[in-house]
Structures are given as structure tokens and as C-alpha cells.
C-alpha atoms as a PDB file:
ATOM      1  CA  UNK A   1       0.000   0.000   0.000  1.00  0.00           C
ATOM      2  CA  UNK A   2       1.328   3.407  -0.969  1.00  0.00           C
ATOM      3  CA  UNK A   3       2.304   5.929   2.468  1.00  0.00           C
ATOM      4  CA  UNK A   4      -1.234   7.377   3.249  1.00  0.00           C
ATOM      5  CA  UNK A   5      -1.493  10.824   2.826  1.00  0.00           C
ATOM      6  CA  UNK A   6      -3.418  13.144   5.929  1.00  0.00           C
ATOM      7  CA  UNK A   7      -5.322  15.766   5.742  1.00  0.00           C
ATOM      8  CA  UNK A   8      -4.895  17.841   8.515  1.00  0.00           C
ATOM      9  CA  UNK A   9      -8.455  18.802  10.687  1.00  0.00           C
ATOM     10  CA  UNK A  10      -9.825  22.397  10.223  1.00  0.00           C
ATOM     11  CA  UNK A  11      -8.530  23.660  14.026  1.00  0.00           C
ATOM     12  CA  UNK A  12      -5.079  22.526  12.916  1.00  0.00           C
ATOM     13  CA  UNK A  13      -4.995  24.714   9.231  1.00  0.00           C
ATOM     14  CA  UNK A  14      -7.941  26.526   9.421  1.00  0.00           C
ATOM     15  CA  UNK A  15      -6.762  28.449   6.441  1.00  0.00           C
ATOM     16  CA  UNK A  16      -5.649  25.836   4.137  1.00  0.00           C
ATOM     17  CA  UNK A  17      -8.441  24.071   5.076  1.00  0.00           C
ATOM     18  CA  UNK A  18     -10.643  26.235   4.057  1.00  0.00           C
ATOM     19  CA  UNK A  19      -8.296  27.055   0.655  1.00  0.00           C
ATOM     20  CA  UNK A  20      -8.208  23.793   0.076  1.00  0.00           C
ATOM     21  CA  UNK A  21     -12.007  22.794   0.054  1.00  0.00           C
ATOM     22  CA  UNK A  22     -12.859  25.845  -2.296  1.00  0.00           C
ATOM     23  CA  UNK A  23     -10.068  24.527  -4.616  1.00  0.00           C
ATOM     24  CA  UNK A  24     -11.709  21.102  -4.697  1.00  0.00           C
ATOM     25  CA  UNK A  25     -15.113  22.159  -5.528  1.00  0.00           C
ATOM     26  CA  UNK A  26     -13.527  24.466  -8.354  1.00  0.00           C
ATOM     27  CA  UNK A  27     -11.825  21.623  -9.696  1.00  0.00           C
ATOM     28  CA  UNK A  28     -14.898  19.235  -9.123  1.00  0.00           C
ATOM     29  CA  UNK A  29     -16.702  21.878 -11.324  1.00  0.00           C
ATOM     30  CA  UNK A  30     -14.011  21.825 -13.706  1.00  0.00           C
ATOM     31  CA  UNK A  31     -13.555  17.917 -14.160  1.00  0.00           C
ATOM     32  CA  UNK A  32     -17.072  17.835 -14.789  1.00  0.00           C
ATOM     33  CA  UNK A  33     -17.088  20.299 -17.774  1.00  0.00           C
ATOM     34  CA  UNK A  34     -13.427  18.993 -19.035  1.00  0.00           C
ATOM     35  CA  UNK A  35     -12.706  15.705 -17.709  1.00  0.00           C
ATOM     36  CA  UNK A  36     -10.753  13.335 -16.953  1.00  0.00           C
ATOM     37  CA  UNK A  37      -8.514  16.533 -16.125  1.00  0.00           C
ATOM     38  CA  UNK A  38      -9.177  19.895 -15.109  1.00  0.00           C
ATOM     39  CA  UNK A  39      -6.429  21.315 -15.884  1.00  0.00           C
ATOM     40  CA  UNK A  40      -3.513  20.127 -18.245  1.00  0.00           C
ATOM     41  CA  UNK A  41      -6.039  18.655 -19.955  1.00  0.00           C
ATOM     42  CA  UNK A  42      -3.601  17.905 -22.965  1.00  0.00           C
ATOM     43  CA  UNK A  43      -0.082  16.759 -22.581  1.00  0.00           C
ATOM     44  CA  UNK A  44       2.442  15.002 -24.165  1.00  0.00           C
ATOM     45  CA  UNK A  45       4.353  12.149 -22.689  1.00  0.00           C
ATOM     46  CA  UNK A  46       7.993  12.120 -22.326  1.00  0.00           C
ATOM     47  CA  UNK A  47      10.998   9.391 -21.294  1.00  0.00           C
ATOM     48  CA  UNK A  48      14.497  10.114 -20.311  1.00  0.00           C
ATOM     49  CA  UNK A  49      17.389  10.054 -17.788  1.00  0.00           C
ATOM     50  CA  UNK A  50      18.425  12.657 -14.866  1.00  0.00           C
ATOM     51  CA  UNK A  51      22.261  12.232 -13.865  1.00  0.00           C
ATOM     52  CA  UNK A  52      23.225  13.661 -10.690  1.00  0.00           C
ATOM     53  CA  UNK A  53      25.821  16.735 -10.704  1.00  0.00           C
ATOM     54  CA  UNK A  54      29.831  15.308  -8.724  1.00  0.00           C
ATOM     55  CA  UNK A  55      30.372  17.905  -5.988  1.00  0.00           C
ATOM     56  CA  UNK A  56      27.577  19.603  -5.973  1.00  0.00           C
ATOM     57  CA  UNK A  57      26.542  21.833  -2.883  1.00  0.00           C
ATOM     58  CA  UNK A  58      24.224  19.577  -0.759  1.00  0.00           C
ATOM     59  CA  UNK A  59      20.320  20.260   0.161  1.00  0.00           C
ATOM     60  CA  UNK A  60      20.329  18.181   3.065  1.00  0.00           C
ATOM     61  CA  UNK A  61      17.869  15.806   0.959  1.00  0.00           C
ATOM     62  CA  UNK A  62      18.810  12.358   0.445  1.00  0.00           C
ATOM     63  CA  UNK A  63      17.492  12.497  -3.290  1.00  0.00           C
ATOM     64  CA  UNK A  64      19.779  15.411  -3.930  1.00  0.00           C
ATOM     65  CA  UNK A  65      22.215  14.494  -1.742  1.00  0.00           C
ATOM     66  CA  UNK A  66      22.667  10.495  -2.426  1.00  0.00           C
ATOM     67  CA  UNK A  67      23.708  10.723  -5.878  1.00  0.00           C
ATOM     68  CA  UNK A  68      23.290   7.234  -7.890  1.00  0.00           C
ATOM     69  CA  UNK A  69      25.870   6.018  -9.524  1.00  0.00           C
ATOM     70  CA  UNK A  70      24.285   5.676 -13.017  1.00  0.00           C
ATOM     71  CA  UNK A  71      21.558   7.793 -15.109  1.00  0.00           C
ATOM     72  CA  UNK A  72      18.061   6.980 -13.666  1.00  0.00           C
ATOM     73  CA  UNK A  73      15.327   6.229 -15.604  1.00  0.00           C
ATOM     74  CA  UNK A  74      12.177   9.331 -15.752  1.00  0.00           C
ATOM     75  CA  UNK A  75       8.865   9.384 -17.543  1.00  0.00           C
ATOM     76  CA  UNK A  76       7.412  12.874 -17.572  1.00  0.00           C
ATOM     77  CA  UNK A  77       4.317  14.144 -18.789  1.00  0.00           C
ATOM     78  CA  UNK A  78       4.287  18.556 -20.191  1.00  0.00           C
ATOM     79  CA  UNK A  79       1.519  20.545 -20.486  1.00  0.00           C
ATOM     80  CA  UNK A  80      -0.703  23.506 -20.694  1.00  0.00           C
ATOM     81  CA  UNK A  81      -2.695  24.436 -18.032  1.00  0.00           C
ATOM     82  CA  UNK A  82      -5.549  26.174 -19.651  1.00  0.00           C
ATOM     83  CA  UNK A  83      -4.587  24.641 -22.906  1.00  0.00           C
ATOM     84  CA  UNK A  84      -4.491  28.002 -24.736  1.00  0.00           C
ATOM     85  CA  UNK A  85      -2.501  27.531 -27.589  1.00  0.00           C
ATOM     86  CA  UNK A  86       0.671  29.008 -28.671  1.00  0.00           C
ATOM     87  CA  UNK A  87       1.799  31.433 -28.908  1.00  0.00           C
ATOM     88  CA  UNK A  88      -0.492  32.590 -26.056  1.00  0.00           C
ATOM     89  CA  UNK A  89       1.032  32.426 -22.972  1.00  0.00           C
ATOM     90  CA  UNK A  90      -0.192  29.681 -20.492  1.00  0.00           C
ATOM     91  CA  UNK A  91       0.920  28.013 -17.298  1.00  0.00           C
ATOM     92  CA  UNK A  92       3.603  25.545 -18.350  1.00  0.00           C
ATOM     93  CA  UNK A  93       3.906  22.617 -16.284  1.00  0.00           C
ATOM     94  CA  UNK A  94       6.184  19.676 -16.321  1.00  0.00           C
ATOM     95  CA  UNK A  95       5.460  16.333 -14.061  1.00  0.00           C
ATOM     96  CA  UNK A  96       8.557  14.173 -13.436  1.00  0.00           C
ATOM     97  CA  UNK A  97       8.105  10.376 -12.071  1.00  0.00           C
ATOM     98  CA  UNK A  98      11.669   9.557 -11.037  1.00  0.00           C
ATOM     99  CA  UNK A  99      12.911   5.706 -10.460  1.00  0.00           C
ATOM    100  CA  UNK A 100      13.997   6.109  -7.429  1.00  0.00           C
ATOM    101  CA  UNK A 101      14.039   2.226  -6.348  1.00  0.00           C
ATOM    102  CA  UNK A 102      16.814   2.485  -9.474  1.00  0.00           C
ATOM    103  CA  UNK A 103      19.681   3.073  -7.188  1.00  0.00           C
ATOM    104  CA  UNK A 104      18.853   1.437  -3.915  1.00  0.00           C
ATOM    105  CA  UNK A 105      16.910   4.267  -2.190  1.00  0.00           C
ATOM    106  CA  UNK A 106      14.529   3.396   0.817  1.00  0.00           C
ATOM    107  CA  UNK A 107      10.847   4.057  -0.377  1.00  0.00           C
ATOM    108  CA  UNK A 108      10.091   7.359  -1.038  1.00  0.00           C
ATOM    109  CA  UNK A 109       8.105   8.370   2.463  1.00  0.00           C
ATOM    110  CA  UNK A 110      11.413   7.062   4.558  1.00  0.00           C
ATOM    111  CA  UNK A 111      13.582   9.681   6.425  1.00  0.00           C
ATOM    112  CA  UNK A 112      14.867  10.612   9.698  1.00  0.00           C
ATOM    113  CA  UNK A 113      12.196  12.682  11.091  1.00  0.00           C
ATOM    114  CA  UNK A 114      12.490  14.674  14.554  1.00  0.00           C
ATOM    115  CA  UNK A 115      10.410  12.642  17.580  1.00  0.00           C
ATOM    116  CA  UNK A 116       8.225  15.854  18.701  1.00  0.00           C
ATOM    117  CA  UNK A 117       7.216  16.372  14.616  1.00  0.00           C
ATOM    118  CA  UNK A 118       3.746  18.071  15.480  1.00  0.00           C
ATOM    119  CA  UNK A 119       2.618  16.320  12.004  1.00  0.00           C
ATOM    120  CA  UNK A 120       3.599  13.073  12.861  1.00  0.00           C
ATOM    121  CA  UNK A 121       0.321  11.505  13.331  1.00  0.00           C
ATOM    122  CA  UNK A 122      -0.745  12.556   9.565  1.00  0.00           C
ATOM    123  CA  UNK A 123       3.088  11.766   8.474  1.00  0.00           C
ATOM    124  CA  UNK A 124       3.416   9.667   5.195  1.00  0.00           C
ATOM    125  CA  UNK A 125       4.778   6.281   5.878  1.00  0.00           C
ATOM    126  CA  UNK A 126       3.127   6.161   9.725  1.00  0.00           C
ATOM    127  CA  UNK A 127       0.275   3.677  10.094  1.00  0.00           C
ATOM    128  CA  UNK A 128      -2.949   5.175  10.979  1.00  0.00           C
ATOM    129  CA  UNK A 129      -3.506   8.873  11.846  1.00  0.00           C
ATOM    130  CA  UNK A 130      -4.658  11.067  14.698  1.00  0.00           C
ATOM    131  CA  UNK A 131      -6.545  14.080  15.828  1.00  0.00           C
ATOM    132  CA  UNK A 132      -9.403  13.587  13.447  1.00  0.00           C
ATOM    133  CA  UNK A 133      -7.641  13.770  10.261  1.00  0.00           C
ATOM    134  CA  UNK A 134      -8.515  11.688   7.109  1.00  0.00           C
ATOM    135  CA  UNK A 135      -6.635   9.804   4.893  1.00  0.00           C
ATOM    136  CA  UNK A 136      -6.656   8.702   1.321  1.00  0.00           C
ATOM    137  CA  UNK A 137      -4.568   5.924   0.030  1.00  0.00           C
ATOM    138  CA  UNK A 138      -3.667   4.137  -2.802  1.00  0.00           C
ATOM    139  CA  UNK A 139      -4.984   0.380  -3.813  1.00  0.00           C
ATOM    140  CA  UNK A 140      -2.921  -2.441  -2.235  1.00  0.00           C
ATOM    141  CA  UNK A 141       0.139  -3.619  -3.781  1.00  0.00           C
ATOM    142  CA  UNK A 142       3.416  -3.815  -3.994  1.00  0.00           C
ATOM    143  CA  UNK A 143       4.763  -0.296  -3.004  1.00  0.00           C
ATOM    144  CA  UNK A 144       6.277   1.857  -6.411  1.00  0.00           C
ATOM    145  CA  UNK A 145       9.399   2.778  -5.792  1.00  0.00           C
ATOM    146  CA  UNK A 146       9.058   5.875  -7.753  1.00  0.00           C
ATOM    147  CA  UNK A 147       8.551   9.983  -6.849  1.00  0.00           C
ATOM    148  CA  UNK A 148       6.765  12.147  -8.540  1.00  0.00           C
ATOM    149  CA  UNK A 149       7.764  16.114  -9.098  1.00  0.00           C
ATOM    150  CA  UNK A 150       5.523  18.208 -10.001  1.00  0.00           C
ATOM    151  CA  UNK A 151       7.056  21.714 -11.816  1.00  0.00           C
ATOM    152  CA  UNK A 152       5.139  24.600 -13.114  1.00  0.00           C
ATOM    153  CA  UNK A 153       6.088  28.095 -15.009  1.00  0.00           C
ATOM    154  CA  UNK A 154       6.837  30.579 -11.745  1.00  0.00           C
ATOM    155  CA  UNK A 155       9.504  32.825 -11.336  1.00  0.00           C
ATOM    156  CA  UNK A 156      13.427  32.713 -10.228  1.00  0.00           C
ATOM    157  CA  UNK A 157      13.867  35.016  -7.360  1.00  0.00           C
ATOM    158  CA  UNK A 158      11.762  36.111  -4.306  1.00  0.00           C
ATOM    159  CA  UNK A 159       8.545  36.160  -4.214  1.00  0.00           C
ATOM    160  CA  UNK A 160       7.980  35.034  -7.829  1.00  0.00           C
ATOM    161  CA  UNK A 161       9.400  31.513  -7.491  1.00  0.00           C
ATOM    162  CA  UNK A 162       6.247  31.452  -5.224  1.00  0.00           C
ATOM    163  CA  UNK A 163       4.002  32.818  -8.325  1.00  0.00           C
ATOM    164  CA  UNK A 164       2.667  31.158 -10.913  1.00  0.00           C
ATOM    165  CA  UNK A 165       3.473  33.005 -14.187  1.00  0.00           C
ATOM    166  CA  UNK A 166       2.153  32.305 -17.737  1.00  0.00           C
ATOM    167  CA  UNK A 167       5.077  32.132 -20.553  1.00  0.00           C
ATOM    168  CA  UNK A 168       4.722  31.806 -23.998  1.00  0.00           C
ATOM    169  CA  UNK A 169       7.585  29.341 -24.873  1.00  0.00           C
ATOM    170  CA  UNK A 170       7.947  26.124 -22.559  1.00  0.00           C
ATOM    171  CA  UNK A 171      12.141  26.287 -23.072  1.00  0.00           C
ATOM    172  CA  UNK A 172      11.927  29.779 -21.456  1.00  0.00           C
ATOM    173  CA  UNK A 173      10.166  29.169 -18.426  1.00  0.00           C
ATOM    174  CA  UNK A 174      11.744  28.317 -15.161  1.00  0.00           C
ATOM    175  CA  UNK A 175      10.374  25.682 -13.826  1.00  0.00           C
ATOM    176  CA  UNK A 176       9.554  25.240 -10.007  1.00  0.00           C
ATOM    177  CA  UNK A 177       7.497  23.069  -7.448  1.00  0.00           C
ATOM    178  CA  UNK A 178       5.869  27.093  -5.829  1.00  0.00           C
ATOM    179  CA  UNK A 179       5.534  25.162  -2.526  1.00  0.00           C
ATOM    180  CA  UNK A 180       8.301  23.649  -0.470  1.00  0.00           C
ATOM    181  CA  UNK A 181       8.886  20.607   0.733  1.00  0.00           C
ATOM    182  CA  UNK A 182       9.707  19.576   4.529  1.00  0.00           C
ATOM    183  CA  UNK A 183      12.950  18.276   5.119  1.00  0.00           C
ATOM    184  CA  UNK A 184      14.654  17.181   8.826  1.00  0.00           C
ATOM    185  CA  UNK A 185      16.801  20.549   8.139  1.00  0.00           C
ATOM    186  CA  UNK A 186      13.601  22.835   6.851  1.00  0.00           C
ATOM    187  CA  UNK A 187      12.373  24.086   3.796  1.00  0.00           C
ATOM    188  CA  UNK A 188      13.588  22.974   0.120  1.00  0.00           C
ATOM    189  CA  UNK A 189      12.024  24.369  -3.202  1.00  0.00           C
ATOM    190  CA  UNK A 190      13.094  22.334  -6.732  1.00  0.00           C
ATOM    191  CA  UNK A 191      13.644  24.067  -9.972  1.00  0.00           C
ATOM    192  CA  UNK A 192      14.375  23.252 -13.516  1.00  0.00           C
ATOM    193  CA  UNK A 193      15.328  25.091 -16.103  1.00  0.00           C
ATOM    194  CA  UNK A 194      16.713  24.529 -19.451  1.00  0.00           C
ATOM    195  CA  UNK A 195      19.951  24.098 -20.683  1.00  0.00           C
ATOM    196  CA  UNK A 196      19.283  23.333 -24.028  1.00  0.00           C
ATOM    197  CA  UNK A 197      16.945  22.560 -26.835  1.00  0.00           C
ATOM    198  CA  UNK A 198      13.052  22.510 -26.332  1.00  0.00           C
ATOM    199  CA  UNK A 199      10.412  20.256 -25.746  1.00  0.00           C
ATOM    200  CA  UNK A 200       8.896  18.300 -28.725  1.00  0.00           C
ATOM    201  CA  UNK A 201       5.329  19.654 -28.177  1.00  0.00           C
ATOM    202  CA  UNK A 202       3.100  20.322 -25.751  1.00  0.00           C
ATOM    203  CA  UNK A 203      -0.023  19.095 -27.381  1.00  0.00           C
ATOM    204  CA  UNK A 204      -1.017  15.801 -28.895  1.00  0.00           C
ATOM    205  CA  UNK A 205      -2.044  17.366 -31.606  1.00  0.00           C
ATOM    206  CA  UNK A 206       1.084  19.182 -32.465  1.00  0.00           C
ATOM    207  CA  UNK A 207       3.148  15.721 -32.773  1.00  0.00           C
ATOM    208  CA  UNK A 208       2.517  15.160 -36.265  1.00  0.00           C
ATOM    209  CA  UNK A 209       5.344  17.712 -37.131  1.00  0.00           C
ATOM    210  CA  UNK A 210       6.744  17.191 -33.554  1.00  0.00           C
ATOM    211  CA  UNK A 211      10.806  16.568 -33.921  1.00  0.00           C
ATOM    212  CA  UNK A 212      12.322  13.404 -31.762  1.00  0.00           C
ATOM    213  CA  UNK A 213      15.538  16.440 -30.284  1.00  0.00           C
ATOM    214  CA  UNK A 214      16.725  16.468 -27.000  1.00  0.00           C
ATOM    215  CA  UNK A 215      15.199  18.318 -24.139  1.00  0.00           C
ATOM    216  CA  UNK A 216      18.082  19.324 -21.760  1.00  0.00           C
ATOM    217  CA  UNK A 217      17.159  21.023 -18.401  1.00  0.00           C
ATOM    218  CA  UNK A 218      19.478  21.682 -15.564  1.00  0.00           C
ATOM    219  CA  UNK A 219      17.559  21.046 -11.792  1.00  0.00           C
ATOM    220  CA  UNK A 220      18.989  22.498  -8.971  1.00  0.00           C
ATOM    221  CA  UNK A 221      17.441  23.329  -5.234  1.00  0.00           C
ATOM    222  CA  UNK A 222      17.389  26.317  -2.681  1.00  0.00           C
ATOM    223  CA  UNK A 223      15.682  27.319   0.763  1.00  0.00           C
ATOM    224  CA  UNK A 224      12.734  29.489   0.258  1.00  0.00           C
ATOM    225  CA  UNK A 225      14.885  32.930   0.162  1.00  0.00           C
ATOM    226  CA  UNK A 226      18.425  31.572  -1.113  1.00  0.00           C
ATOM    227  CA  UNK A 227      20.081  31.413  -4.522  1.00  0.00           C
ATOM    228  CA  UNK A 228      19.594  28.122  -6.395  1.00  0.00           C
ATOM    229  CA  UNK A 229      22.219  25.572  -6.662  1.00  0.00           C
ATOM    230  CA  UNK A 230      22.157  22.785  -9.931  1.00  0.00           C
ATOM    231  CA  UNK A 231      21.949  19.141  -8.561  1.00  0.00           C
ATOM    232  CA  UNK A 232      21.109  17.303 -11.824  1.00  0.00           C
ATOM    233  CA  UNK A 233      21.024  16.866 -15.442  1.00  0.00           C
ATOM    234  CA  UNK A 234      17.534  15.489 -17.099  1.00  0.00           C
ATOM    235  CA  UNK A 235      17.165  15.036 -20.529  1.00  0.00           C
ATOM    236  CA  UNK A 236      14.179  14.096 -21.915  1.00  0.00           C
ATOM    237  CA  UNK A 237      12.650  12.707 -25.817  1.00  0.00           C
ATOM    238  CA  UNK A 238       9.413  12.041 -26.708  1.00  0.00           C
ATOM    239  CA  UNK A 239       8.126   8.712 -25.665  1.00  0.00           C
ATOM    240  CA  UNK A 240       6.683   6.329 -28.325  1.00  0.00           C
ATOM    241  CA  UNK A 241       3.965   5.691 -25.972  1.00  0.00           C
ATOM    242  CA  UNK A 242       1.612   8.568 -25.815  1.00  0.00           C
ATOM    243  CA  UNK A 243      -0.925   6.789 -23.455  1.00  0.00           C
ATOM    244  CA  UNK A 244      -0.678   8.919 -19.863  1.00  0.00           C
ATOM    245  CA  UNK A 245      -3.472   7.295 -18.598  1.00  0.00           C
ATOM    246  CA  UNK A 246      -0.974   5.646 -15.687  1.00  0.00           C
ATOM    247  CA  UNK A 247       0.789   9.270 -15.297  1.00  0.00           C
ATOM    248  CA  UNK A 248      -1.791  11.073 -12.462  1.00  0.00           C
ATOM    249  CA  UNK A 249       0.916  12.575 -10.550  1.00  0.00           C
ATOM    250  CA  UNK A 250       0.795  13.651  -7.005  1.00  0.00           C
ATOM    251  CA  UNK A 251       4.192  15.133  -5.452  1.00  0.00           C
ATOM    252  CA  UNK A 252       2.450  14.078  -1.933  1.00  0.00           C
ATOM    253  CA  UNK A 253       1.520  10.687  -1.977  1.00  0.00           C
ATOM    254  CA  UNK A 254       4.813   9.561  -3.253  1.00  0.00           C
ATOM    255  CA  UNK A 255       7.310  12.221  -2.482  1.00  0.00           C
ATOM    256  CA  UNK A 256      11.171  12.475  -3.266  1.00  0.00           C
ATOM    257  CA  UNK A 257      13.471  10.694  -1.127  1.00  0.00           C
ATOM    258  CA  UNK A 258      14.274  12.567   2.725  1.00  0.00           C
ATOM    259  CA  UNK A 259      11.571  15.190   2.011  1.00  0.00           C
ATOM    260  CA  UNK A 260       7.550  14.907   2.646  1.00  0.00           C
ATOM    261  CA  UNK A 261       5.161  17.852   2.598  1.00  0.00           C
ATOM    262  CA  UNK A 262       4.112  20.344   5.403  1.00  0.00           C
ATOM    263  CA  UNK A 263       0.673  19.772   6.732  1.00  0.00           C
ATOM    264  CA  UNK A 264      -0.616  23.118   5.224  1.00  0.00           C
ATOM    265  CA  UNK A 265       0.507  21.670   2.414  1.00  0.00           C
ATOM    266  CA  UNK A 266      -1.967  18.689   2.340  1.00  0.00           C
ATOM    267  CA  UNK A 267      -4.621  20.998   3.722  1.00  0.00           C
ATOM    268  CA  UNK A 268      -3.908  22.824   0.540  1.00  0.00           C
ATOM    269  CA  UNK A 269      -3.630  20.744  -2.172  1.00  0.00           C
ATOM    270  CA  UNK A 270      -4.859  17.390  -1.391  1.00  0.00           C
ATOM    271  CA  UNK A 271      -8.780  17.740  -1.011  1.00  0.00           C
ATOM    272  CA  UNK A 272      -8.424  18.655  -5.072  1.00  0.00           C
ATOM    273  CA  UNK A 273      -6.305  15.793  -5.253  1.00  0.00           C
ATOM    274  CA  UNK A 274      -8.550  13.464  -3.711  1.00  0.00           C
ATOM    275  CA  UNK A 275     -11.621  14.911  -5.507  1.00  0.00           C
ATOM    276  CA  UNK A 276     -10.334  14.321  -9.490  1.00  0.00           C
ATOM    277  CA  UNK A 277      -7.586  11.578  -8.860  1.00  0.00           C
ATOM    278  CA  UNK A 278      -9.472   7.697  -8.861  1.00  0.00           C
ATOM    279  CA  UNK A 279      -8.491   5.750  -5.950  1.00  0.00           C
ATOM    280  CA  UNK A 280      -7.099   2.861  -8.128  1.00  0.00           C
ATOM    281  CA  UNK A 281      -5.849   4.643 -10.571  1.00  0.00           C
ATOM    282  CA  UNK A 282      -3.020   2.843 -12.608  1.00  0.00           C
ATOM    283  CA  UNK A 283       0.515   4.123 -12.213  1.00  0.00           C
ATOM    284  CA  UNK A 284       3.292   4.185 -14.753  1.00  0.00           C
ATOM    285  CA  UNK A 285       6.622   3.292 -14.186  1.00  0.00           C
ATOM    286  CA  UNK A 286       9.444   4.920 -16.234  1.00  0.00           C
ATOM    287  CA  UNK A 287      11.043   2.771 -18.564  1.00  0.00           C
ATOM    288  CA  UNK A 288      12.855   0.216 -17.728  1.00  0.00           C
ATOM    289  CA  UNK A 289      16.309   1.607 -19.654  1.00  0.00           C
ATOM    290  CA  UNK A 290      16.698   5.401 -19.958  1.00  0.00           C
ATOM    291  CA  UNK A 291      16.140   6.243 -23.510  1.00  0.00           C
ATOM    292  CA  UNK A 292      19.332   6.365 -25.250  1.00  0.00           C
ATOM    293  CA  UNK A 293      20.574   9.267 -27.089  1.00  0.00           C
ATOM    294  CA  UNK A 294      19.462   9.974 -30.673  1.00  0.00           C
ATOM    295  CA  UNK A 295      17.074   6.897 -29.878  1.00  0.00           C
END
């Protein structure tokens, strides 16, 4: 069974809370009128490999930190939000689902997490919860090793990497996660950016004259208010298989290696989660080989 996910009670985040349930009913609205998804409605399904950066500075993360000793296989899914298209600007996102069982990592919602945690009854990976809050899991199975990122078009420095900002061309956005995640030393935000060459499309129906290039971005990590410092190298192709019916991605329930979310953050996000993700929906593993250059 995948870690369950809590959502904190009202008198705990009485403002995310709140947030969060008039985000779910939007998006309940939304699915309705353009399902199966609300937003990013049209995407277009990527494979590739990250390599991990020698040297670089640490983020006190064991995904950054432990780098594997080989490229690790990704599948990622980019997008639209609205689904204007170009060249009208839009909110560009980018959803990563990392191998992360690849190199001999502990499952994803494993880390060293301080005994007085004041979300440790809702914590991923704990059995059962406390305090009233609910939880949501995944069908029964064997437990993905796999995390999910999930980037979107915001800005570089403070406060617009905590913005989310439409851009006309996906190769010129920078790409972040706008909320952090909870590590044992604090806060850590994710970026991407890229390094070189462009995305193949962004919509299914652009990949008849769609070009099999190399997408190149550069990933890197910073506390809320500090500079950014590259971690990784992901380069990404199109993927033969266009079928993202196994890519729902959700940054909570299966999180990066050493790093969960804050409650406020599951408050936030997770009632819309809930509400428009299936319970048993499928999920996609990357492929079992990263795709190989000019492949």
C-alpha cells in the first residue's frame, strides 16, 4: 500500500483548510465540464534520464544528496494548463516520475524525522492517523518505488518563485514546485530550467510535425529565500507511448526521497487531489532503460 497521505483537521490549518475545500469544488466543477482533467487537460508524454551533478553543494535531501551512480530512468508528462494555444502564454507545467528504487533508495516516504514532529500523526509512511484527520490511500500492492515532481512556469527570485506566471515558450520558463517541501533541516524548493533545446510539443495534436531532439534542463534546489544551486542533469525525448493514462501525478503521496510535505501543504492541495484523482488509478513506471541518445 502506498504511504497514506493526511489531511490535517480544520482547528489545525484553518486556512488551508478552508483554501483547500474551495479549490476542490472548483476543480470538481471543472472535471465535470473537461474531464478526466481539469487542468492540463492535454499533454504530451515524455521518457528520459536525470544524472546527478559530482560535488555539488548539498540540500540536506537524500534524493539530492545520495547521488546514484548511473543515469536513472524518468517518464514525464508537459503541459498547458488552460490549454491556450501558442503562442499565447499559459501556465507551463512539467510532471517528473523519477525511479527512485533504481539506485537502492529506501521508499520514497522514509527519512529521519524529529520525535516531537507536530505532524507526525498525519506523516506519510506512519500507520494510521490522529486528531481527526482523514486519509486517502492508494490500492494495495506492492509499493512503487518511484517519486513524482511536479514543476510549473513561476519565477526565479523572491517572491515570484512562489508565483505562478504564464510564458509563452515552454524552453523559457523556469520551472519550479511554488511550494516547499519539509525536510529534517527545513524548507527545500526544486527548480528546472533549461539548458538546451526545447520540448517536442506540448499538445497531442502538435506531434505530427513534432521533432524526436533532446530536451536538456538543468535542476537544482534552494531554501525558500536563497540562490539556487544545480543538482542534476535530465534530458528528456518524446516517448513512443503517448498513453498517460498511468501518469496522475501527485508530489504528496509519493514524495522524493528525505523530504515529505508540510501539513498546510496537504490541507492545501490534497482535497483537489482526492476529488479528481481515482483511488485505483493505474501508475506508470518509467522505462525500464533510460532512452538512449538519438534513440
Amino acid at each position: 500500500m502506498t504511504a497514506p497521505i493526511g489531511i490535517p483537521p480544520l482547528y489545525r490549518s484553518p486556512v488551508s483548510r478552508t483554501l483547500g475545500s474551495l479549490l476542490a469544488r472548483a476543480f470538481g466543477v471543472l472535471q465535470r465540464l473537461r474531464p478526466p482533467r481539469p487542468i492540463h487537460s492535454r499533454g504530451v508524454v515524455l521518457r528520459g534520464k536525470m544524472r546527478w551533478i559530482p560535488d555539488a553543494t548539498p540540500a540536506g535531501v537524500s534524493f539530492v544528496d545520495d547521488a546514484p551512480p548511473s543515469p536513472v530512468p524518468v517518464v514525464a508528462r508537459v503541459s498547458r494548463s488552460v490549454g491556450l494555444p501558442a503562442p499565447f502564454p499559459d501556465i507551463i507545467g512539467l510532471a517528473l516520475r523519477v525511479d527512485v528504487g533504481a539506485w537502492g533508495h529506501r521508499r520514497p516516504d522514509a527519512g529521519a524525522w524529529p520525535v516531537d514532529d507536530p505532524d507526525a500523526e498525519t506523516a506519510p509512511g506512519r500507520p494510521g492517523s490522529a486528531g481527526g484527520a482523514s486519509l486517502t490511500t492508494e490500492p494495495c500492492g506492492a509499493v512503487p518505488q518511484v517519486a513524482d515532481i511536479e514543476l510549473a512556469s513561476t519565477g526565479w527570485n523572491v517572491p515570484a518563485r512562489f508565483a505562478l506566471l504564464p510564458r509563452r515558450r515552454t524552453e523559457r520558463a523556469r520551472l519550479g514546485t511554488l511550494l516547499p517541501y519539509r525536510t529534517p533541516r527545513g524548507a527545500v524548493l526544486l527548480v528546472a530550467r533549461t539548458s538546451a533545446g526545447r520540448p517536442p510539443a506540448t499538445d497531442p495534436r502538435e506531434l505530427a510535425s513534432a521533432s524526436d531532439t533532446a530536451w536538456i534542463l538543468t535542476l537544482g534546489h534552494a531554501t525558500p529565500a536563497g540562490p539556487w544551486h544545480p543538482f542534476a542533469r535530465l534530458e528528456l525525448r518524446l516517448d513512443p507511448d503517448q498513453d498517460a493514462r498511468g501518469l496522475r501525478f501527485d508530489a504528496v503521496r509519493r514524495p522524493i526521497p528525505g523530504a515529505r510535505a508540510y501539513g498546510w501543504v496537504r490541507a492545501l492541495r490534497q482535497p483537489s487531489y482526492v476529488r479528481v484523482q481515482p483511488d485505483d488509478a493505474e501508475i506508470r513506471m518509467p522505462p525500464a532503460q533510460p532512452a538512449a541518445a538519438g534513440t
